[in-house]
PDB file of N, CA and C in Angstrom:
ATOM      1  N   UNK A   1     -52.031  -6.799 -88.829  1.00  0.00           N
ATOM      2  CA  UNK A   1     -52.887  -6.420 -87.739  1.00  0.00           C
ATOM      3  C   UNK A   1     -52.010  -6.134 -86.519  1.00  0.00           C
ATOM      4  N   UNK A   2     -52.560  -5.050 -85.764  1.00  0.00           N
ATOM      5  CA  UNK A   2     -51.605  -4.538 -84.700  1.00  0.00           C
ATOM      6  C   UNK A   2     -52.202  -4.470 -83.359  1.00  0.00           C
ATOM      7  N   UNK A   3     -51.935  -4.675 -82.565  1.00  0.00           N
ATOM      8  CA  UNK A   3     -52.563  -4.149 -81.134  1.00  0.00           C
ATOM      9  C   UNK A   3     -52.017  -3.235 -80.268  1.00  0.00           C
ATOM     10  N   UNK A   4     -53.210  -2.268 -79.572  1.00  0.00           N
ATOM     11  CA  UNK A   4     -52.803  -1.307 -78.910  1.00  0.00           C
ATOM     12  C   UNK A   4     -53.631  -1.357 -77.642  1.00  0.00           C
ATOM     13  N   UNK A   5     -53.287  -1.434 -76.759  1.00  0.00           N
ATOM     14  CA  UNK A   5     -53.141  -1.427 -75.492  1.00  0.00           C
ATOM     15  C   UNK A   5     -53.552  -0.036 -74.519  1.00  0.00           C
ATOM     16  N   UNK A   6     -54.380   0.388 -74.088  1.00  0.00           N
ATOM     17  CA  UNK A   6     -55.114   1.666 -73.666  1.00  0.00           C
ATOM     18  C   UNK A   6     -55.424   1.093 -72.030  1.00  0.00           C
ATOM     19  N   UNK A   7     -54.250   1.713 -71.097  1.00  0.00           N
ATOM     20  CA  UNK A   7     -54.453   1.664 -69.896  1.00  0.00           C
ATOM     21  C   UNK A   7     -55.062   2.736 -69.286  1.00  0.00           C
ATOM     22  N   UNK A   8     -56.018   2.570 -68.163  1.00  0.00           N
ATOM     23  CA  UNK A   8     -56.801   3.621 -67.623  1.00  0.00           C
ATOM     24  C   UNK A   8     -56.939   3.761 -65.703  1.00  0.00           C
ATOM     25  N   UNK A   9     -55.735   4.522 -65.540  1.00  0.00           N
ATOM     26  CA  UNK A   9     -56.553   4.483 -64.115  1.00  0.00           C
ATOM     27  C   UNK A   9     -56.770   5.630 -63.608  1.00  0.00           C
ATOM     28  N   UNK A  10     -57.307   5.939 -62.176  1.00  0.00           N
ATOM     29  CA  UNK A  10     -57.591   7.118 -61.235  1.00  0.00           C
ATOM     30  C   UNK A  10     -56.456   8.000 -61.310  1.00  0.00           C
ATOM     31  N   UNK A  11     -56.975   9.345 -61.721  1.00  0.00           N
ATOM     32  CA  UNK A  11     -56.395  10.169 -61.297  1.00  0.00           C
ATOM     33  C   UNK A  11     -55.565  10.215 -59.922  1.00  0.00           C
ATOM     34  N   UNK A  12     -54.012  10.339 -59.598  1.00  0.00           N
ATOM     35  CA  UNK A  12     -53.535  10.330 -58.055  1.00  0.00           C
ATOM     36  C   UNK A  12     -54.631  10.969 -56.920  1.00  0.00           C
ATOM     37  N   UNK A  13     -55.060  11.714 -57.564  1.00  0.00           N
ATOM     38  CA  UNK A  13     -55.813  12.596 -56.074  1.00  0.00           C
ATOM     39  C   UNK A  13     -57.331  11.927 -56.031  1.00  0.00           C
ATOM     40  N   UNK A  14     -57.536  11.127 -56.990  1.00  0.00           N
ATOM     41  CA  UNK A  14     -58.868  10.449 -56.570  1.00  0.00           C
ATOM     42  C   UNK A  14     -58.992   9.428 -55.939  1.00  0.00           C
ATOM     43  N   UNK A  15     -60.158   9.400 -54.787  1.00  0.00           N
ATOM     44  CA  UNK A  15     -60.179   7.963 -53.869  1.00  0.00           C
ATOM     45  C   UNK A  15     -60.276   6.589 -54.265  1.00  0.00           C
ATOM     46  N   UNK A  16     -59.549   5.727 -54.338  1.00  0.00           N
ATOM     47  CA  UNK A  16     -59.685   4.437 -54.981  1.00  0.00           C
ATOM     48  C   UNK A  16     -60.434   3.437 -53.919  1.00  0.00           C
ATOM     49  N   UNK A  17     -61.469   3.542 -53.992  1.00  0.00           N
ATOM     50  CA  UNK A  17     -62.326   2.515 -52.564  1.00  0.00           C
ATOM     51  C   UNK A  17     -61.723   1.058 -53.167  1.00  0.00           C
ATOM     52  N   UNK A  18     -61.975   0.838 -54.272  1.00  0.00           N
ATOM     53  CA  UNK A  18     -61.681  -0.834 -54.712  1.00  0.00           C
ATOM     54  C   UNK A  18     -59.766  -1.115 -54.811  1.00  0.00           C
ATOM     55  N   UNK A  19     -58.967   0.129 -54.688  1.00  0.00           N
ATOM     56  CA  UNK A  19     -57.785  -0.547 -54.540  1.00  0.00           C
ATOM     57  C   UNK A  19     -57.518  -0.182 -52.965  1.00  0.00           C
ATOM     58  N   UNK A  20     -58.578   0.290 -52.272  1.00  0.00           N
ATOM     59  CA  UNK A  20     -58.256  -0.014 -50.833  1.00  0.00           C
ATOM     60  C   UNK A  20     -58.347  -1.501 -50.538  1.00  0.00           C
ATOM     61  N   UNK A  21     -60.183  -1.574 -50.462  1.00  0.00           N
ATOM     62  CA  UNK A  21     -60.529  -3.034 -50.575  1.00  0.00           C
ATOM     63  C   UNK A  21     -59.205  -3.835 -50.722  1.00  0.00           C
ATOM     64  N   UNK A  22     -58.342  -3.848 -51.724  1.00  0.00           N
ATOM     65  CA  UNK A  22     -57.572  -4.824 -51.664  1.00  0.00           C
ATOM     66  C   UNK A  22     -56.394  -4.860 -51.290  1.00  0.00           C
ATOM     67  N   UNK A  23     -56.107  -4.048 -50.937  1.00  0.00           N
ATOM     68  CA  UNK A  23     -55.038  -3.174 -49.748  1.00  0.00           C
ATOM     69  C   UNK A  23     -55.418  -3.771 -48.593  1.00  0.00           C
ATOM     70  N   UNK A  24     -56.564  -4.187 -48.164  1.00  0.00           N
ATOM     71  CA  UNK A  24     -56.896  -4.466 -46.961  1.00  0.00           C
ATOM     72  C   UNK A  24     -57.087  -5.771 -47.098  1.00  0.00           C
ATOM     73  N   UNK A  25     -57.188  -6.158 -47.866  1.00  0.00           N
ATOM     74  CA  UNK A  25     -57.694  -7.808 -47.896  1.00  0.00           C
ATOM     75  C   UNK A  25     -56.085  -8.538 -47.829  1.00  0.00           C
ATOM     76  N   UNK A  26     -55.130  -7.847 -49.098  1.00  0.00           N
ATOM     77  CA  UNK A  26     -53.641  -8.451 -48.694  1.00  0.00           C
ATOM     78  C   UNK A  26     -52.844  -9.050 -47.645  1.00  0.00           C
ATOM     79  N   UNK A  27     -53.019  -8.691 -46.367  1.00  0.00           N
ATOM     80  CA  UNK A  27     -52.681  -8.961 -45.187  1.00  0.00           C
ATOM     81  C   UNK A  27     -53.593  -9.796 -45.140  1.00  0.00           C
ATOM     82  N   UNK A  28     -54.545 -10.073 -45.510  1.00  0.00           N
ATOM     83  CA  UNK A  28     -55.410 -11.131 -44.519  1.00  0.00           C
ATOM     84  C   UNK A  28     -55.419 -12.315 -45.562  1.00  0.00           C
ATOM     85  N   UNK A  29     -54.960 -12.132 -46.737  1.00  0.00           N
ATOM     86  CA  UNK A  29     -54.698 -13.693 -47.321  1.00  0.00           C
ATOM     87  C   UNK A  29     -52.765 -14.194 -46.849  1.00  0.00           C
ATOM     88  N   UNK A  30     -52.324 -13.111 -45.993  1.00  0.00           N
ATOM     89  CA  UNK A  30     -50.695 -13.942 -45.882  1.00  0.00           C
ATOM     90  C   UNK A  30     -49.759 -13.172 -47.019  1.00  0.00           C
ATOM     91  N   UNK A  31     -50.158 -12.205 -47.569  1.00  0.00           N
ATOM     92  CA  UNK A  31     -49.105 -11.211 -48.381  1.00  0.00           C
ATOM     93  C   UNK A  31     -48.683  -9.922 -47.732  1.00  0.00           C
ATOM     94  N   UNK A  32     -47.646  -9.923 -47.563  1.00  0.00           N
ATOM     95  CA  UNK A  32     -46.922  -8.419 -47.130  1.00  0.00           C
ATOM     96  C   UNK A  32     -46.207  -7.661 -47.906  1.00  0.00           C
ATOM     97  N   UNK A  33     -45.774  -6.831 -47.394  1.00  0.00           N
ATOM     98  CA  UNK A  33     -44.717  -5.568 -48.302  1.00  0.00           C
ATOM     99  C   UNK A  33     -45.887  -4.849 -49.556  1.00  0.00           C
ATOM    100  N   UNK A  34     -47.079  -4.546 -49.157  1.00  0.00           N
ATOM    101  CA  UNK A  34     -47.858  -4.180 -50.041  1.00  0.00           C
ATOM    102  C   UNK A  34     -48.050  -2.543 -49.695  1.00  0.00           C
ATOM    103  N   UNK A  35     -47.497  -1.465 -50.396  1.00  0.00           N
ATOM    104  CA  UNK A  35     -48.074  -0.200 -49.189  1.00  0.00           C
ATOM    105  C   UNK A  35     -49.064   0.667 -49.890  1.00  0.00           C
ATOM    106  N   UNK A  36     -49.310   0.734 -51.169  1.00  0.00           N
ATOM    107  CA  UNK A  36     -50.564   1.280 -51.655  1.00  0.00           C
ATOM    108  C   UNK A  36     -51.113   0.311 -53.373  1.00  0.00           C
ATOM    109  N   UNK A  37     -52.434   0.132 -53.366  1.00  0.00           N
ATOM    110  CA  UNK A  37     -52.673  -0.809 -54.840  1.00  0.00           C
ATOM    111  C   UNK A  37     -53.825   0.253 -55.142  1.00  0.00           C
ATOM    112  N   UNK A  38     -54.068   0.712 -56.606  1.00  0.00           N
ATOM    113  CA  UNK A  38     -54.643   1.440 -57.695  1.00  0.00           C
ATOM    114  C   UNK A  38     -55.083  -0.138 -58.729  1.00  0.00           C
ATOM    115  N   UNK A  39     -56.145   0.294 -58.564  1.00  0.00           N
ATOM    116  CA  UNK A  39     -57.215  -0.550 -59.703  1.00  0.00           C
ATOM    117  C   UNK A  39     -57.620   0.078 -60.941  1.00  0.00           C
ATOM    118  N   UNK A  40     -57.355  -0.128 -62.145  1.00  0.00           N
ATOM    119  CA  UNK A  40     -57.774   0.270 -63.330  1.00  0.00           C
ATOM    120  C   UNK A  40     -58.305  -0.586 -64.309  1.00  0.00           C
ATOM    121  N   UNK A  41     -58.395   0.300 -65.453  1.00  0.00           N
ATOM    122  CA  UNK A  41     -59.138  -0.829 -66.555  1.00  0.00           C
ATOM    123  C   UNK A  41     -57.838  -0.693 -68.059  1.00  0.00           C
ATOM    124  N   UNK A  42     -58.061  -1.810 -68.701  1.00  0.00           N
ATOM    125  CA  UNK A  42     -57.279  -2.103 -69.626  1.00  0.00           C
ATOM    126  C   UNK A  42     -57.998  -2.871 -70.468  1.00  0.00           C
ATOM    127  N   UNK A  43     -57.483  -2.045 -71.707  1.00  0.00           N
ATOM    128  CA  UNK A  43     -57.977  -2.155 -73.184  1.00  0.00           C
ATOM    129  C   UNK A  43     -57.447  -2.607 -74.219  1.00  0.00           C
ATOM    130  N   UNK A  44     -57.489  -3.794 -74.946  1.00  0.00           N
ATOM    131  CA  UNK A  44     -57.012  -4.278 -75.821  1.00  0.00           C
ATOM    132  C   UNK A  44     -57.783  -4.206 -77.052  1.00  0.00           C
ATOM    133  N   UNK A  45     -57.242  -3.033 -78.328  1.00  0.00           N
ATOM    134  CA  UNK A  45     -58.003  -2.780 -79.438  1.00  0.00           C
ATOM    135  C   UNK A  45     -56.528  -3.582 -80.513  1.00  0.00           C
ATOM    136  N   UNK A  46     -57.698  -4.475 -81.361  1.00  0.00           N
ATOM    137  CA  UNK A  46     -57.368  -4.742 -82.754  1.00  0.00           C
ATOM    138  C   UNK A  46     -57.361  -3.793 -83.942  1.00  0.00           C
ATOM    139  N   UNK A  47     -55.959  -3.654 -84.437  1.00  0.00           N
ATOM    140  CA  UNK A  47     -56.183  -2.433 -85.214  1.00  0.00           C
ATOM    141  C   UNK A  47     -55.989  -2.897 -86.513  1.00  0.00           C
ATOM    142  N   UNK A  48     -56.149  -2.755 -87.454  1.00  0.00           N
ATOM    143  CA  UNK A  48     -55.978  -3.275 -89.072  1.00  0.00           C
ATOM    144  C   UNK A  48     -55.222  -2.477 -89.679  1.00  0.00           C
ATOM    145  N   UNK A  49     -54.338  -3.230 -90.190  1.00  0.00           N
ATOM    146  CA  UNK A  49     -53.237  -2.589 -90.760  1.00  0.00           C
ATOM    147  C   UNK A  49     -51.924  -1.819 -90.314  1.00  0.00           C
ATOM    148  N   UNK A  50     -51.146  -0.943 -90.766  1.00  0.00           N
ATOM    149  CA  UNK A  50     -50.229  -0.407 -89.698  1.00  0.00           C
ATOM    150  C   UNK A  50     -50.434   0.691 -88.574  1.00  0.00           C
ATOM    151  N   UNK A  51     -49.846   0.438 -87.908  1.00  0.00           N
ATOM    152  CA  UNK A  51     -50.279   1.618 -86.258  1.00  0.00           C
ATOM    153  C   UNK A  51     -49.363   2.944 -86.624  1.00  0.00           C
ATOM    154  N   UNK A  52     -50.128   3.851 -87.570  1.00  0.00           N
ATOM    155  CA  UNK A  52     -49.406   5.058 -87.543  1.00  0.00           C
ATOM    156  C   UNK A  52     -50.097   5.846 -87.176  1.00  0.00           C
ATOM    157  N   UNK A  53     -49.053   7.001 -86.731  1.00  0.00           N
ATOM    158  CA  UNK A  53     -49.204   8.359 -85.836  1.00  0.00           C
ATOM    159  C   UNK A  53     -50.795   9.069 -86.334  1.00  0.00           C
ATOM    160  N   UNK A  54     -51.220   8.811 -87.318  1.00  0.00           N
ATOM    161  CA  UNK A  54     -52.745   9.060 -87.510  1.00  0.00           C
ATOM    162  C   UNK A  54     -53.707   8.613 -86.466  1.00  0.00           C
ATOM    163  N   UNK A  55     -53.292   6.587 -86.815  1.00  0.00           N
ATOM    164  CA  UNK A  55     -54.055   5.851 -86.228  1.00  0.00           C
ATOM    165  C   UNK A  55     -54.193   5.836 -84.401  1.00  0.00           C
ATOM    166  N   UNK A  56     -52.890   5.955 -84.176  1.00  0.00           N
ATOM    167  CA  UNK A  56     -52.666   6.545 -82.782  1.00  0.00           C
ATOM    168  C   UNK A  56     -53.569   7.646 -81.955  1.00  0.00           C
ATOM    169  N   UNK A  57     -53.388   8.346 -82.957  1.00  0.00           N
ATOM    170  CA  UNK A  57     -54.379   9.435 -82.658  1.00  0.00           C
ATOM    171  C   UNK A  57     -55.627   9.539 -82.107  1.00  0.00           C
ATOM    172  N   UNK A  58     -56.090   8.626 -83.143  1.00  0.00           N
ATOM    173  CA  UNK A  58     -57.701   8.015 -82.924  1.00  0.00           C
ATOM    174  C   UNK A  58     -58.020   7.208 -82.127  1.00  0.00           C
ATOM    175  N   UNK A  59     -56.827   6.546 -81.813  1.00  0.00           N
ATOM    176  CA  UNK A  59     -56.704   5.395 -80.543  1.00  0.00           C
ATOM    177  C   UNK A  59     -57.188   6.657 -79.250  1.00  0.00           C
ATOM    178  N   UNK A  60     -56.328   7.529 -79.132  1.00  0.00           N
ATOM    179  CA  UNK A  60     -56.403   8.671 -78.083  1.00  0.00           C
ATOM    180  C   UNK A  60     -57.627   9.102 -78.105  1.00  0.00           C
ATOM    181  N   UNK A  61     -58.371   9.762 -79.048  1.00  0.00           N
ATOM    182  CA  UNK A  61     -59.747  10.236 -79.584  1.00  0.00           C
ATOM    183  C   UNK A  61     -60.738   9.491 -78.473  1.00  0.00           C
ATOM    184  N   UNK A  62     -60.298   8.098 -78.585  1.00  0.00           N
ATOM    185  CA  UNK A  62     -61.280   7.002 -78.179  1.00  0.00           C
ATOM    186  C   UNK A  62     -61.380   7.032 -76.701  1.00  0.00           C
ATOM    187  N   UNK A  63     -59.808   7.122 -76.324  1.00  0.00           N
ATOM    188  CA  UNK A  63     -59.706   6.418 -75.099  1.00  0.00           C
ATOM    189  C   UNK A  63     -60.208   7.806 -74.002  1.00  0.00           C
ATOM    190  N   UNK A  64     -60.614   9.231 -74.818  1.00  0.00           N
ATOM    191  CA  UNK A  64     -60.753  10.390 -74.409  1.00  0.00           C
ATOM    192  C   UNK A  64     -62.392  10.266 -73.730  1.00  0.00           C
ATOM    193  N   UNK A  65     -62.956  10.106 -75.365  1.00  0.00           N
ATOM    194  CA  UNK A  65     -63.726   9.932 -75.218  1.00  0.00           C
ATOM    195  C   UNK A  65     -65.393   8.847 -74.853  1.00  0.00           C
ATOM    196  N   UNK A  66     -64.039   7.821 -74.781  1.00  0.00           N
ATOM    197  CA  UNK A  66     -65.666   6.512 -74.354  1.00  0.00           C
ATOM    198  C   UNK A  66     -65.098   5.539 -73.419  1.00  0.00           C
ATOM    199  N   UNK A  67     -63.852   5.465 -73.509  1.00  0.00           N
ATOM    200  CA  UNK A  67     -62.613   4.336 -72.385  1.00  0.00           C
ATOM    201  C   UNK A  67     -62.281   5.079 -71.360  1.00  0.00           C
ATOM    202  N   UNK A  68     -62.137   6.095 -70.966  1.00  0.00           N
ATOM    203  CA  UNK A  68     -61.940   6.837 -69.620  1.00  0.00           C
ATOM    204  C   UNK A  68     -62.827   8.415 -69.280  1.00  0.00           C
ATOM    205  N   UNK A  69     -63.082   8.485 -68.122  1.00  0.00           N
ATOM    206  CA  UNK A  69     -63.850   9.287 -68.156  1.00  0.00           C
ATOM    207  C   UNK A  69     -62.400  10.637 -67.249  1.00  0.00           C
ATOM    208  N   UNK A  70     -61.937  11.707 -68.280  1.00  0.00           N
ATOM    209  CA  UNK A  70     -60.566  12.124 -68.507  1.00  0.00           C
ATOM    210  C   UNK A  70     -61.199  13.575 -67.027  1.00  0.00           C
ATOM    211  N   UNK A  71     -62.131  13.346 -66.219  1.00  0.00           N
ATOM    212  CA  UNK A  71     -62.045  14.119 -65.580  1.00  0.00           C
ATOM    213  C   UNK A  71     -61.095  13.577 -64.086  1.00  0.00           C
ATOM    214  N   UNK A  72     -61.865  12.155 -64.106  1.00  0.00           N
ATOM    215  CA  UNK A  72     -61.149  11.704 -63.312  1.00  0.00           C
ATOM    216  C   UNK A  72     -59.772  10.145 -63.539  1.00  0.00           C
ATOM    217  N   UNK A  73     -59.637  10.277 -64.626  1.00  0.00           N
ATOM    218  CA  UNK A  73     -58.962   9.305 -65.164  1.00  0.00           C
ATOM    219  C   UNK A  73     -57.932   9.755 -65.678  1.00  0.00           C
ATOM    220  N   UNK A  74     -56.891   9.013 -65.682  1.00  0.00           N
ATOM    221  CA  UNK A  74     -55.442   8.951 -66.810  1.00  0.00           C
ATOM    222  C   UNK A  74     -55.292   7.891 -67.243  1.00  0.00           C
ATOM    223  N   UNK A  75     -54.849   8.196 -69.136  1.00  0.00           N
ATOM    224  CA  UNK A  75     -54.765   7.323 -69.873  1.00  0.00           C
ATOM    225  C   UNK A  75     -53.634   7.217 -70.581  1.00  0.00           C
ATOM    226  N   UNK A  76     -53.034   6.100 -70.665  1.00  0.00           N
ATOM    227  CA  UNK A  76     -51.631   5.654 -71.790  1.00  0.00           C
ATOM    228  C   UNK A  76     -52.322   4.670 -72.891  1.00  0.00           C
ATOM    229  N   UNK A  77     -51.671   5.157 -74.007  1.00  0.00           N
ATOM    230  CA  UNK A  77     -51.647   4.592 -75.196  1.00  0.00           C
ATOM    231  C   UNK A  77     -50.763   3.712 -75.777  1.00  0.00           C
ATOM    232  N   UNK A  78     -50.183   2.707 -75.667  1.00  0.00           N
ATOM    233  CA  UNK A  78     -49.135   1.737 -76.156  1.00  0.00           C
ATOM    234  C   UNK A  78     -49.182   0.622 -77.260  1.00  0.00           C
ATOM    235  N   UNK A  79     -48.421   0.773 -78.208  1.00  0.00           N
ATOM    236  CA  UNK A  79     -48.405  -0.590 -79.153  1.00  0.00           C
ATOM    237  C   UNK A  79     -47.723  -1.530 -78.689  1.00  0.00           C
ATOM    238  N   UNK A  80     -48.813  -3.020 -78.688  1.00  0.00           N
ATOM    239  CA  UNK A  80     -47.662  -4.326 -78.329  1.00  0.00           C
ATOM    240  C   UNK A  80     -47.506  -5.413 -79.573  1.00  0.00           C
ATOM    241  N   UNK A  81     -46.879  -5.914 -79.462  1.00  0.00           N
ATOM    242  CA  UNK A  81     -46.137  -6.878 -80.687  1.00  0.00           C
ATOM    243  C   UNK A  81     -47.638  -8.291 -80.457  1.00  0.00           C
TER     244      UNK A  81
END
């Protein structure tokens, strides 16, 4: 069994209100040196059996079509141990 890992965030040119939010909140809990934060979502799929360039594929298929919405999103695909 393998896991793959499907990170998802905002497109650069799209407004991130919730990694402002916390852009702004940083300073006010006592943290500095912070100059821009991006909020995304992350996906941890159980895969059965070995992770080949097929299966990959379909990982992508997925993350196209139901894990990010690819108008305004970018997505990476990664296997972790």
């Amino acid at each position: 069994m393998a896991r793959v890992v499907v990170d998802v965030m905002p497109k650069p040119e799209i407004l991130d209100p919730q990694g402002k939010a916390v852009l702004g909140a940083l300073p006010r809990l006592g943290f500095s040196g912070v100059t821009e934060v991006r909020q995304g979502k992350r996906f941890e799929l159980e895969i059965d059996g070995e992770v080949t360039p097929e299966r990959l594929a379909e990982v992508e298929k997925m993350a196209e079509t139901l894990l990010s919405n690819p108008v305004i999103e970018d997505f990476a695909v990664r296997v972790v141990s």
